[in-house]
PDB file of N, CA and C in Angstrom:
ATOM      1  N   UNK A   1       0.841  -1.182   0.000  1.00  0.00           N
ATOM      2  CA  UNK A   1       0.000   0.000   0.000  1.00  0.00           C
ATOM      3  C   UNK A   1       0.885   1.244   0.000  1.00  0.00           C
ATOM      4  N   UNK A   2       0.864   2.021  -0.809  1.00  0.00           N
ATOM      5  CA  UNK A   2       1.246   3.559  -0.828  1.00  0.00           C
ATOM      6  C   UNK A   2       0.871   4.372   0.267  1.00  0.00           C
ATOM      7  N   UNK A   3       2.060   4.793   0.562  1.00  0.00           N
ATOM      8  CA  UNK A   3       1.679   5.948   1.150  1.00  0.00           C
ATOM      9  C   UNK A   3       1.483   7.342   1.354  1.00  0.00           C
ATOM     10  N   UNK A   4       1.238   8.539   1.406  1.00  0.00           N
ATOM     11  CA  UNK A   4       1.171   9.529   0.925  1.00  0.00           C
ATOM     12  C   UNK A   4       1.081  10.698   1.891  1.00  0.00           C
ATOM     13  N   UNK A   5       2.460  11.778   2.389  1.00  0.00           N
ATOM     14  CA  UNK A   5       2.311  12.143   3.382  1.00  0.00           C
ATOM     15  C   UNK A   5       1.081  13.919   2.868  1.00  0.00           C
ATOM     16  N   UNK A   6       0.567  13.892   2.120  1.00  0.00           N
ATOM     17  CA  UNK A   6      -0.095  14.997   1.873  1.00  0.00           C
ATOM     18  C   UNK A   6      -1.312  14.787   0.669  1.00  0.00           C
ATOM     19  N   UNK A   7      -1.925  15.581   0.885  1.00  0.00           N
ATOM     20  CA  UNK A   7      -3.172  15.245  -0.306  1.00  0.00           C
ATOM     21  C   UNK A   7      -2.411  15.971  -1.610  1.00  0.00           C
ATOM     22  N   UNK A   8      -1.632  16.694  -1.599  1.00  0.00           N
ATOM     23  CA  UNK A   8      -0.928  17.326  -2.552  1.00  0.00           C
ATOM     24  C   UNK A   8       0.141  16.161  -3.360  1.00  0.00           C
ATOM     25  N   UNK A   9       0.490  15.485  -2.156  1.00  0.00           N
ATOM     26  CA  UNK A   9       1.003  14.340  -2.844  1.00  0.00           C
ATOM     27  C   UNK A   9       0.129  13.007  -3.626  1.00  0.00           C
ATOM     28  N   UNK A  10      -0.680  13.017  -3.008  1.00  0.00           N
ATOM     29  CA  UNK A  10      -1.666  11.930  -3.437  1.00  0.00           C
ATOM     30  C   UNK A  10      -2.233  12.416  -4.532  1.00  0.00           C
ATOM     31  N   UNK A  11      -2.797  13.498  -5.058  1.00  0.00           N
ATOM     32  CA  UNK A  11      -3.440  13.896  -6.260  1.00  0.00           C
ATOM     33  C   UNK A  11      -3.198  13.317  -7.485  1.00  0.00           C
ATOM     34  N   UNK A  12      -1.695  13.584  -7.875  1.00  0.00           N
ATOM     35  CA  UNK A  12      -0.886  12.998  -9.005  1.00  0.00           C
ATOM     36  C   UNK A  12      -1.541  11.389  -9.100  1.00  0.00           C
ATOM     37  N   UNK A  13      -1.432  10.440  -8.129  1.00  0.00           N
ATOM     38  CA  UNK A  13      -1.899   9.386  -8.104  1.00  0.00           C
ATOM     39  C   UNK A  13      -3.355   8.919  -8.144  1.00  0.00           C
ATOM     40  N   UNK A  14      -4.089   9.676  -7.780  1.00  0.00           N
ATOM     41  CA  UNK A  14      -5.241   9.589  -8.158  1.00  0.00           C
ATOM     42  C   UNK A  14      -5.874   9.641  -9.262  1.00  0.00           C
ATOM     43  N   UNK A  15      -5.136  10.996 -10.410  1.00  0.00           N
ATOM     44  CA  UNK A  15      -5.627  11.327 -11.430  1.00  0.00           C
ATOM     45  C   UNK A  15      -5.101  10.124 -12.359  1.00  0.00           C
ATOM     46  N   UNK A  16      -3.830   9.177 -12.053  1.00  0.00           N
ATOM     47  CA  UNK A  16      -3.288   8.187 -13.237  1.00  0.00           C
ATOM     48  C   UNK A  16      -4.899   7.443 -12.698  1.00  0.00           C
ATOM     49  N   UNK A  17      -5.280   7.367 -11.415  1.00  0.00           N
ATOM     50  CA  UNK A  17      -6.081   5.855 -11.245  1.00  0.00           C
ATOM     51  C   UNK A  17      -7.437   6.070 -12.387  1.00  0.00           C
ATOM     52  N   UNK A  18      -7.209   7.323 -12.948  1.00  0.00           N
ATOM     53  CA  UNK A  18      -8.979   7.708 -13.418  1.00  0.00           C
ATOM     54  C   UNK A  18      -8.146   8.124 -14.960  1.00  0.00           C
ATOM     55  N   UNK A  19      -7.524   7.610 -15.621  1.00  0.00           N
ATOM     56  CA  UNK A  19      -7.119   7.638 -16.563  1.00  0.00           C
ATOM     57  C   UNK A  19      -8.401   7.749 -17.736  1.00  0.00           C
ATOM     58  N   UNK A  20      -9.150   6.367 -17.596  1.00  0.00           N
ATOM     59  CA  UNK A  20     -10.067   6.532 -19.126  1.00  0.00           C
ATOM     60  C   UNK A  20     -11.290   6.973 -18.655  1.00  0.00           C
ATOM     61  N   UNK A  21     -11.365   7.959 -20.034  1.00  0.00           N
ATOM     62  CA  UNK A  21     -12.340   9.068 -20.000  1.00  0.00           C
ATOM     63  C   UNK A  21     -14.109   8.795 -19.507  1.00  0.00           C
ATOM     64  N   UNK A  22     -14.622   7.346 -19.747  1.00  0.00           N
ATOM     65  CA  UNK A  22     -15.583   7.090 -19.396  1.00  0.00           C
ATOM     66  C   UNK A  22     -15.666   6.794 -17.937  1.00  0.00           C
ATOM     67  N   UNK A  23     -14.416   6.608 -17.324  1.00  0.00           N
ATOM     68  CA  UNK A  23     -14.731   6.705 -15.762  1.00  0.00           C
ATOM     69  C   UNK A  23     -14.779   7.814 -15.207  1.00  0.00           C
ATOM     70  N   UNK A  24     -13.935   8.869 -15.756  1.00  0.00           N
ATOM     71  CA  UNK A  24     -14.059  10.354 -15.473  1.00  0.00           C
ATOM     72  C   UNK A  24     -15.644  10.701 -15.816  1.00  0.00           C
ATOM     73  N   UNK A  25     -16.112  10.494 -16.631  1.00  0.00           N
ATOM     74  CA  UNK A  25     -17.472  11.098 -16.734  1.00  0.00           C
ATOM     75  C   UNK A  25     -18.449  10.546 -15.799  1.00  0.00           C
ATOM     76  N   UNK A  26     -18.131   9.064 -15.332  1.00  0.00           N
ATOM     77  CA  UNK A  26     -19.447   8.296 -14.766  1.00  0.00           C
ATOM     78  C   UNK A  26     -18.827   8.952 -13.261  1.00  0.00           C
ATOM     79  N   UNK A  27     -17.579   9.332 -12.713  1.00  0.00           N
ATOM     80  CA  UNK A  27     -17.346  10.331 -12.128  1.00  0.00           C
ATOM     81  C   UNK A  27     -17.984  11.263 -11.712  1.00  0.00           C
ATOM     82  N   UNK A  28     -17.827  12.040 -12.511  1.00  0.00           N
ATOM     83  CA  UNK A  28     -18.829  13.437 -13.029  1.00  0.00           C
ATOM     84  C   UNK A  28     -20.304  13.248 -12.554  1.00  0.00           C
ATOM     85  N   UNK A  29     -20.846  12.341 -13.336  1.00  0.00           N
ATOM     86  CA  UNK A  29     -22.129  12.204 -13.215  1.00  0.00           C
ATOM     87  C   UNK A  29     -22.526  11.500 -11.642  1.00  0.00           C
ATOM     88  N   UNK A  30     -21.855  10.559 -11.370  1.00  0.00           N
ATOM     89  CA  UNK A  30     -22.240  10.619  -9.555  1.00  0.00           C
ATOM     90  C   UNK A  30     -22.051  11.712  -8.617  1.00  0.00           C
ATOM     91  N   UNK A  31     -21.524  12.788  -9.527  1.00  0.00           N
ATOM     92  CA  UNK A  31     -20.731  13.936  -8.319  1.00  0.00           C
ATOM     93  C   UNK A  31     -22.168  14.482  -8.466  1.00  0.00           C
ATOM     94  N   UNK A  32     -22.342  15.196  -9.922  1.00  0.00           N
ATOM     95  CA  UNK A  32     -23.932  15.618 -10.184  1.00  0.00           C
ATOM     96  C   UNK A  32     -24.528  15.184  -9.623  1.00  0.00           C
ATOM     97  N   UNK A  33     -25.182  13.944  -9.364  1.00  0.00           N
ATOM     98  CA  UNK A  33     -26.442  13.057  -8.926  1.00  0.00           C
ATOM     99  C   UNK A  33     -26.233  13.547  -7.066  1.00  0.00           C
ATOM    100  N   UNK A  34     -25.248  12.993  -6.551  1.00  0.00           N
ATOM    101  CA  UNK A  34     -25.052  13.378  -4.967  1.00  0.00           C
ATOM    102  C   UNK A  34     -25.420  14.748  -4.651  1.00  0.00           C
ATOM    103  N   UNK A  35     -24.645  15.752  -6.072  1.00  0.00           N
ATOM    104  CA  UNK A  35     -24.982  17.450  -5.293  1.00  0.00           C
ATOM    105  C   UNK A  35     -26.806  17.523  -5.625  1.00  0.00           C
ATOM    106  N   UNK A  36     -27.169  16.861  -6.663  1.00  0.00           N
ATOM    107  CA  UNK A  36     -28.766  17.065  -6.405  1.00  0.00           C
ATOM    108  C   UNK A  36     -29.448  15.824  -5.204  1.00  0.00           C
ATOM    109  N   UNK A  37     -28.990  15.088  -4.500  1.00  0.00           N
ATOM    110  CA  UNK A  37     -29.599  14.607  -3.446  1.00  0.00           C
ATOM    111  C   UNK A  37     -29.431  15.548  -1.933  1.00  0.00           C
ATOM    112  N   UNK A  38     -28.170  16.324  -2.125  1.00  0.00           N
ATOM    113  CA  UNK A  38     -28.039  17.139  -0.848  1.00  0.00           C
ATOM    114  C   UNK A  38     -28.602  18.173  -1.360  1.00  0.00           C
ATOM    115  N   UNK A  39     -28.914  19.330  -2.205  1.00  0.00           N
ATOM    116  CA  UNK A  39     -30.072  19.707  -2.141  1.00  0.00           C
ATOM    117  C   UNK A  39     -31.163  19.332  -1.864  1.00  0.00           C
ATOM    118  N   UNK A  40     -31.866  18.080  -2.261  1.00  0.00           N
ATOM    119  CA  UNK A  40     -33.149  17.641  -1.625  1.00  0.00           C
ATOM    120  C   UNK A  40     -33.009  17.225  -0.461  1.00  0.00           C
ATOM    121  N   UNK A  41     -32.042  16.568   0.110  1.00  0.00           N
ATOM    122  CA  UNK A  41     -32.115  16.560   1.589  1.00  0.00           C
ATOM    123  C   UNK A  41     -32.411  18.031   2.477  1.00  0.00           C
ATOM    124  N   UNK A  42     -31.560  19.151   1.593  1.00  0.00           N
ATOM    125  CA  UNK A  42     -31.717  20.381   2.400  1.00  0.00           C
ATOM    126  C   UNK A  42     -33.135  20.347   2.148  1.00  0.00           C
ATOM    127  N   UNK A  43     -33.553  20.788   0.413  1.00  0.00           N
ATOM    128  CA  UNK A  43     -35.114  21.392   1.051  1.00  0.00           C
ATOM    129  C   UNK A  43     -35.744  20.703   1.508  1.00  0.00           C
ATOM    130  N   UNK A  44     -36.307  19.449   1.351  1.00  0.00           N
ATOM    131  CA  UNK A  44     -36.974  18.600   2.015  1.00  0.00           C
ATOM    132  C   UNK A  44     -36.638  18.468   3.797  1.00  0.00           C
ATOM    133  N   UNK A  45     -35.689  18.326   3.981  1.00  0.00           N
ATOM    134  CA  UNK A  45     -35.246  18.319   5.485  1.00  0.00           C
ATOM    135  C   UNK A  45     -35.576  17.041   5.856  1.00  0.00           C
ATOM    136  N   UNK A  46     -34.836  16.432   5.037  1.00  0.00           N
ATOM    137  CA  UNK A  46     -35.147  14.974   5.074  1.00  0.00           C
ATOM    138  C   UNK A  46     -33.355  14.347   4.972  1.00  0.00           C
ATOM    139  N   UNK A  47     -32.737  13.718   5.775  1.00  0.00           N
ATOM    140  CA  UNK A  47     -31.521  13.230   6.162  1.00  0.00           C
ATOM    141  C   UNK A  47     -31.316  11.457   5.361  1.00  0.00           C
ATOM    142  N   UNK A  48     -32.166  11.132   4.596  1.00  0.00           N
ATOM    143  CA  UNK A  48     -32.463  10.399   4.065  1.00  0.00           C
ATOM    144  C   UNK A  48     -31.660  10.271   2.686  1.00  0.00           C
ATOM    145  N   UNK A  49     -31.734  11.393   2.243  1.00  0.00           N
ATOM    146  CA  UNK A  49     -31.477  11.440   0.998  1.00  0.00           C
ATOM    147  C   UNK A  49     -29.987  11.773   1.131  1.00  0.00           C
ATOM    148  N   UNK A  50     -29.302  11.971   1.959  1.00  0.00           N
ATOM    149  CA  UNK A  50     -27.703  12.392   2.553  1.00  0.00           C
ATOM    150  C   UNK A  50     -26.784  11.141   2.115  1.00  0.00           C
ATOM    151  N   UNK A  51     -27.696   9.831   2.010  1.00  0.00           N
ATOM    152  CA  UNK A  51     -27.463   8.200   2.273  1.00  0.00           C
ATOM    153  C   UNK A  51     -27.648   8.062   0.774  1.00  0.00           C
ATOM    154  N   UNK A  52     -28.830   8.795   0.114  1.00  0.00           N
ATOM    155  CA  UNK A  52     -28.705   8.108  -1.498  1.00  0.00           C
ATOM    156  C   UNK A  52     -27.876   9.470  -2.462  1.00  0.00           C
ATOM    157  N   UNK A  53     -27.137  10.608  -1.299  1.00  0.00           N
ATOM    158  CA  UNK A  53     -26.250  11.196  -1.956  1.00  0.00           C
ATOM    159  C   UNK A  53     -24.934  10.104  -2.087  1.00  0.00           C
ATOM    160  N   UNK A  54     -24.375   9.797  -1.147  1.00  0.00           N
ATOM    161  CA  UNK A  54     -23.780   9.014  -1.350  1.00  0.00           C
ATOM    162  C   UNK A  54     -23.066   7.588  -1.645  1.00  0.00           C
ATOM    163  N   UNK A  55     -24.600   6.901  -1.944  1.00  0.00           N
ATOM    164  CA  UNK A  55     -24.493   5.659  -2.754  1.00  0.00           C
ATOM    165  C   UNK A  55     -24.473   6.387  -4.551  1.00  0.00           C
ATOM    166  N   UNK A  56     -25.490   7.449  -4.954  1.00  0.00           N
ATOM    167  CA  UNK A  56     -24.942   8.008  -6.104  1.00  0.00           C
ATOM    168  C   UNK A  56     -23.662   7.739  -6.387  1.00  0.00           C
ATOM    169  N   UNK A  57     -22.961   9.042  -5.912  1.00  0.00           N
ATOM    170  CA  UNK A  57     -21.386   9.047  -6.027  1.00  0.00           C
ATOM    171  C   UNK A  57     -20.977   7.918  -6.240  1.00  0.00           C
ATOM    172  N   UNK A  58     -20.864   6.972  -4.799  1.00  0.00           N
ATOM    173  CA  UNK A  58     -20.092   6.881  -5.063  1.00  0.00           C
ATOM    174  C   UNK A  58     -20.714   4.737  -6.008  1.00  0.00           C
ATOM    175  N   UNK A  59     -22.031   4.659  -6.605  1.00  0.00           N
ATOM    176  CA  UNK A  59     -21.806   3.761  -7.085  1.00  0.00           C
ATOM    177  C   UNK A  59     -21.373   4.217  -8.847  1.00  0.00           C
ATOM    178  N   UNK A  60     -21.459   5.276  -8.987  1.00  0.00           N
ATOM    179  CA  UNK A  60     -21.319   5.494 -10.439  1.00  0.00           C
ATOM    180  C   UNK A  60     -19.556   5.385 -10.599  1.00  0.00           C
ATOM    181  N   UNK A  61     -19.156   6.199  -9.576  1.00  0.00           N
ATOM    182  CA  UNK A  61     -17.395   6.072  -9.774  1.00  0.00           C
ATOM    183  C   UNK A  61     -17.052   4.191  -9.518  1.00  0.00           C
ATOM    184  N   UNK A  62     -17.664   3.645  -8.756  1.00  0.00           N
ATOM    185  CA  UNK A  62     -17.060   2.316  -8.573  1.00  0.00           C
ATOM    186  C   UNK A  62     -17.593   1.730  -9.945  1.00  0.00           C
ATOM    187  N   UNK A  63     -18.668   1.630 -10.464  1.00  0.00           N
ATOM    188  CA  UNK A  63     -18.840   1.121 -11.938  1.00  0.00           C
ATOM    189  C   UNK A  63     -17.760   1.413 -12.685  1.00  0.00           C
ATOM    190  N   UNK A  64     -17.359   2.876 -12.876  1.00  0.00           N
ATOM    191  CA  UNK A  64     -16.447   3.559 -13.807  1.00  0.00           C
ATOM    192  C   UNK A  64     -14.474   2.692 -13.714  1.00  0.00           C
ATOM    193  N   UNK A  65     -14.556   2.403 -11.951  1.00  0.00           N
ATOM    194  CA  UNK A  65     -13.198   1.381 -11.772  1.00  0.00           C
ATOM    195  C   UNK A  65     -13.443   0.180 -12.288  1.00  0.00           C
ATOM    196  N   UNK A  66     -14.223  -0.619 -11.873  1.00  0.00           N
ATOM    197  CA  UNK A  66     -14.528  -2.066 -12.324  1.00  0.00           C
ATOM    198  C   UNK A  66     -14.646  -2.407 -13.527  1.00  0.00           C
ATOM    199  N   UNK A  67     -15.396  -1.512 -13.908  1.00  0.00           N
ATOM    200  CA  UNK A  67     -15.201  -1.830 -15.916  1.00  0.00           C
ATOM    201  C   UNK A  67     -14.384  -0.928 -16.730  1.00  0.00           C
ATOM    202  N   UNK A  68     -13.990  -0.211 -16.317  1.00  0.00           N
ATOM    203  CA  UNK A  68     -13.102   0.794 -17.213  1.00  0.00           C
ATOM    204  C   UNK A  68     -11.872   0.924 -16.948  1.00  0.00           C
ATOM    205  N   UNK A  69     -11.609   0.990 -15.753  1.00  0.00           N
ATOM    206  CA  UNK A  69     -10.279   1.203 -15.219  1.00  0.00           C
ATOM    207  C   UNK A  69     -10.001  -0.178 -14.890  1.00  0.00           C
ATOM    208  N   UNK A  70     -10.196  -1.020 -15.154  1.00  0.00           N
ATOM    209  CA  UNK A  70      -9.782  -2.082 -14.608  1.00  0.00           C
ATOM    210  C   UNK A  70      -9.381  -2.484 -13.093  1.00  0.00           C
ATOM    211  N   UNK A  71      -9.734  -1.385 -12.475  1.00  0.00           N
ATOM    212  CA  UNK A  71      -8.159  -1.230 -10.849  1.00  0.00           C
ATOM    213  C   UNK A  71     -10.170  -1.371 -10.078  1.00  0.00           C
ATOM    214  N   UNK A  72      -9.396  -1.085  -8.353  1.00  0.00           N
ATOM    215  CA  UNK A  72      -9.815  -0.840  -7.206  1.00  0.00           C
ATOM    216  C   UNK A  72      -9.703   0.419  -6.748  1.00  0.00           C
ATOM    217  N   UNK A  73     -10.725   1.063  -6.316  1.00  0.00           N
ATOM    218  CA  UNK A  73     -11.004   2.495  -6.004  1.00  0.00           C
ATOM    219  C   UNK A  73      -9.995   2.831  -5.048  1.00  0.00           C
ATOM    220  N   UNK A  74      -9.481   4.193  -5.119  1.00  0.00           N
ATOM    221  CA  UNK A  74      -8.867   4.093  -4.199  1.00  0.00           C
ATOM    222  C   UNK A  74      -9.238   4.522  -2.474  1.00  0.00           C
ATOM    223  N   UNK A  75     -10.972   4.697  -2.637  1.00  0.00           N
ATOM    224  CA  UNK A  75     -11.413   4.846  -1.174  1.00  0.00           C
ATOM    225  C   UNK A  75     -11.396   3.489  -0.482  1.00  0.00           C
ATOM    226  N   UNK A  76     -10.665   2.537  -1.131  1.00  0.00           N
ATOM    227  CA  UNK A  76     -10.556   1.744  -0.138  1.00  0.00           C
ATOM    228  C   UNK A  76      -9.519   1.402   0.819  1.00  0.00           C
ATOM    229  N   UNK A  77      -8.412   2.003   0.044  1.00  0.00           N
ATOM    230  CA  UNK A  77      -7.185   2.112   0.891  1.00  0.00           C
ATOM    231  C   UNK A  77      -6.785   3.784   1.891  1.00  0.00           C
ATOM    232  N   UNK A  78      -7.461   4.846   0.857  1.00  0.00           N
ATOM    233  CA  UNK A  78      -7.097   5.867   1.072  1.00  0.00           C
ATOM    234  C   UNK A  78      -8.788   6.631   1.166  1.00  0.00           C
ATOM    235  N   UNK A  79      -9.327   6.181   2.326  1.00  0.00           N
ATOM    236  CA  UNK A  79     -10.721   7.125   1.705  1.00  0.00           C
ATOM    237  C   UNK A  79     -11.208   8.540   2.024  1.00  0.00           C
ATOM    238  N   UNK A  80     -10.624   9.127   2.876  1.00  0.00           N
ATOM    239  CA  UNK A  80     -10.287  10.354   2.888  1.00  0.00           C
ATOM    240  C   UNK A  80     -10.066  11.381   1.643  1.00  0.00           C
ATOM    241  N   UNK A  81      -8.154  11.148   1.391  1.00  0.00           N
ATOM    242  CA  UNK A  81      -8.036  11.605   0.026  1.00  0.00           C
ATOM    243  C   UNK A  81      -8.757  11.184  -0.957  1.00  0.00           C
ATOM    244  N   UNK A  82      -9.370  10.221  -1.253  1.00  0.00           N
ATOM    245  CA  UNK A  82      -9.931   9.719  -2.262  1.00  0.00           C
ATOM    246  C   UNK A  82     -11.130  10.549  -2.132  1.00  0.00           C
ATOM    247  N   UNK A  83     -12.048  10.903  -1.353  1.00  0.00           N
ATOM    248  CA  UNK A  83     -13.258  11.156  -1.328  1.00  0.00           C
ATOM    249  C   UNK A  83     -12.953  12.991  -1.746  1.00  0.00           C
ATOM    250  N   UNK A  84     -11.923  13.682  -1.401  1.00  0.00           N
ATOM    251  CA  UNK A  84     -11.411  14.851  -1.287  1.00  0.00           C
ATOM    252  C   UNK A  84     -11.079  15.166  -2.861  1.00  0.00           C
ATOM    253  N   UNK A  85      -9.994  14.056  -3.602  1.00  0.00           N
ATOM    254  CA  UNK A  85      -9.721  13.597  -5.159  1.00  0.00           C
ATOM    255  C   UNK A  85     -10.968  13.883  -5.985  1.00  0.00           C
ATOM    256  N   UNK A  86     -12.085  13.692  -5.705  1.00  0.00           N
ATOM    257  CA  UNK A  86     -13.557  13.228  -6.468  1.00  0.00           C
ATOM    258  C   UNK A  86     -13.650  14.808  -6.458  1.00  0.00           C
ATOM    259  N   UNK A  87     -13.691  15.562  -5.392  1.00  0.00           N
ATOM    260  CA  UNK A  87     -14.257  16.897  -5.509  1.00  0.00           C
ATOM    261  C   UNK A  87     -13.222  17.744  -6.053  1.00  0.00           C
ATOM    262  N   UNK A  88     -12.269  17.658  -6.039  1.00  0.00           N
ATOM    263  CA  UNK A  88     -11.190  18.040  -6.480  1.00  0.00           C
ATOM    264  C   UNK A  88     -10.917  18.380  -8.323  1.00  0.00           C
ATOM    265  N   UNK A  89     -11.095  16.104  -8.708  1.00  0.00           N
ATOM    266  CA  UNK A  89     -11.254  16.454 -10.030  1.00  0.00           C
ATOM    267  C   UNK A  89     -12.260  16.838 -10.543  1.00  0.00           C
ATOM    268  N   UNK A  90     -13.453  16.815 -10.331  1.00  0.00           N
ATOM    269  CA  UNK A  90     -15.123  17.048 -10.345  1.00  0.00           C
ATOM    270  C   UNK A  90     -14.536  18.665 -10.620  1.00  0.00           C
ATOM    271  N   UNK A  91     -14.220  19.859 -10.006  1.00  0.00           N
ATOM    272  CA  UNK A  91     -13.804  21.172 -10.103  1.00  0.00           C
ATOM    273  C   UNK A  91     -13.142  21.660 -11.499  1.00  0.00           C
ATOM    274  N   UNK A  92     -11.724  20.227 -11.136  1.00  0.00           N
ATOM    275  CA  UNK A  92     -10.705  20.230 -12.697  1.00  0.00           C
ATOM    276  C   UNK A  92     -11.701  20.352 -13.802  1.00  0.00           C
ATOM    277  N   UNK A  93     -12.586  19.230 -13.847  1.00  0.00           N
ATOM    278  CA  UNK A  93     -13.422  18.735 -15.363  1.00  0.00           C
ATOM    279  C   UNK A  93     -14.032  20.006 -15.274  1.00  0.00           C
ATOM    280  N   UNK A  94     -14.907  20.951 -14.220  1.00  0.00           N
ATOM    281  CA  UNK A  94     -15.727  22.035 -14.540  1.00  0.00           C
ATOM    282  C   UNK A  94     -14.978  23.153 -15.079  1.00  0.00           C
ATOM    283  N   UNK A  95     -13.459  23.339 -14.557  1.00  0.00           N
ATOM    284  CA  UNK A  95     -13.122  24.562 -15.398  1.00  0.00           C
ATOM    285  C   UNK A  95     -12.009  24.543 -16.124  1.00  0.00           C
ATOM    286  N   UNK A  96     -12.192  23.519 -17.178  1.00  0.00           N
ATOM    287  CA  UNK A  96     -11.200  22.514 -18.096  1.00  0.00           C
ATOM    288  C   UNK A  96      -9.907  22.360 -18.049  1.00  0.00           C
ATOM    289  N   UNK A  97      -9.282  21.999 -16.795  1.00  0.00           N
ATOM    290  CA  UNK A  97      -8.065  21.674 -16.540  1.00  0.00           C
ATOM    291  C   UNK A  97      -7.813  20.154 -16.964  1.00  0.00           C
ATOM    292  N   UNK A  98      -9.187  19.244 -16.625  1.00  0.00           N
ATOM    293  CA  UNK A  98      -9.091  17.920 -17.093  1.00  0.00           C
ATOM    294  C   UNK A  98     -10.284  17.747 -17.913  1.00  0.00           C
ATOM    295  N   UNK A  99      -9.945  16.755 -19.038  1.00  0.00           N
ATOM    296  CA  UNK A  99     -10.546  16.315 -20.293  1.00  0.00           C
ATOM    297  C   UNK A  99     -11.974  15.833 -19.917  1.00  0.00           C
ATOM    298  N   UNK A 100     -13.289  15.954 -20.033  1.00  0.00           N
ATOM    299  CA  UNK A 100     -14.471  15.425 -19.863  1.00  0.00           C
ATOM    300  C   UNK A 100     -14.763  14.288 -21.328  1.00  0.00           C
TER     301      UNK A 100
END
């Protein structure tokens, strides 16, 4: 297992793990899907939907490893940075630093 004394360090490694472009998007699109469940959790005021923000996320990115990337996410070793990585590149793809 890698280790990584900074999220600054870990980034670089994250972005090789999300190499092909269809995992970056199914990416994308769980980040979308989660930020519209925490809105409805807000207006609704319902804590419910906090739980299918984050099966969104994060089942669209684990589809995107298993069949595309071939690899293992890396929130399983690192889930912190990893979860931090998602919002991170999610930002990159919005103001075209990385390829959508």
């Amino acid at each position: 297992m890698r280790r990584f004394a900074s999220f600054r360090e870990f980034y670089p490694f994250y972005l090789e793990e999300h190499g092909n472009r269809t995992s970056r998007r199914l990416h994308f699109i769980g980040s979308c899907g989660a930020l519209a469940f925490l809105a409805l959790a807000i207006v609704q005021r319902n804590a419910w939907w906090l739980l299918a923000a984050l099966v969104c996320g994060y089942a669209f990115a684990w589809v995107g490893h298993f069949f595309f990337e071939k690899n293992r996410p890396a929130t399983f070793k690192h889930p912190f940075y990893s979860f931090a990585g998602d919002w991170v590149m999610f930002k990159d793809i919005l103001s075209g630093r990385i390829r959508f």
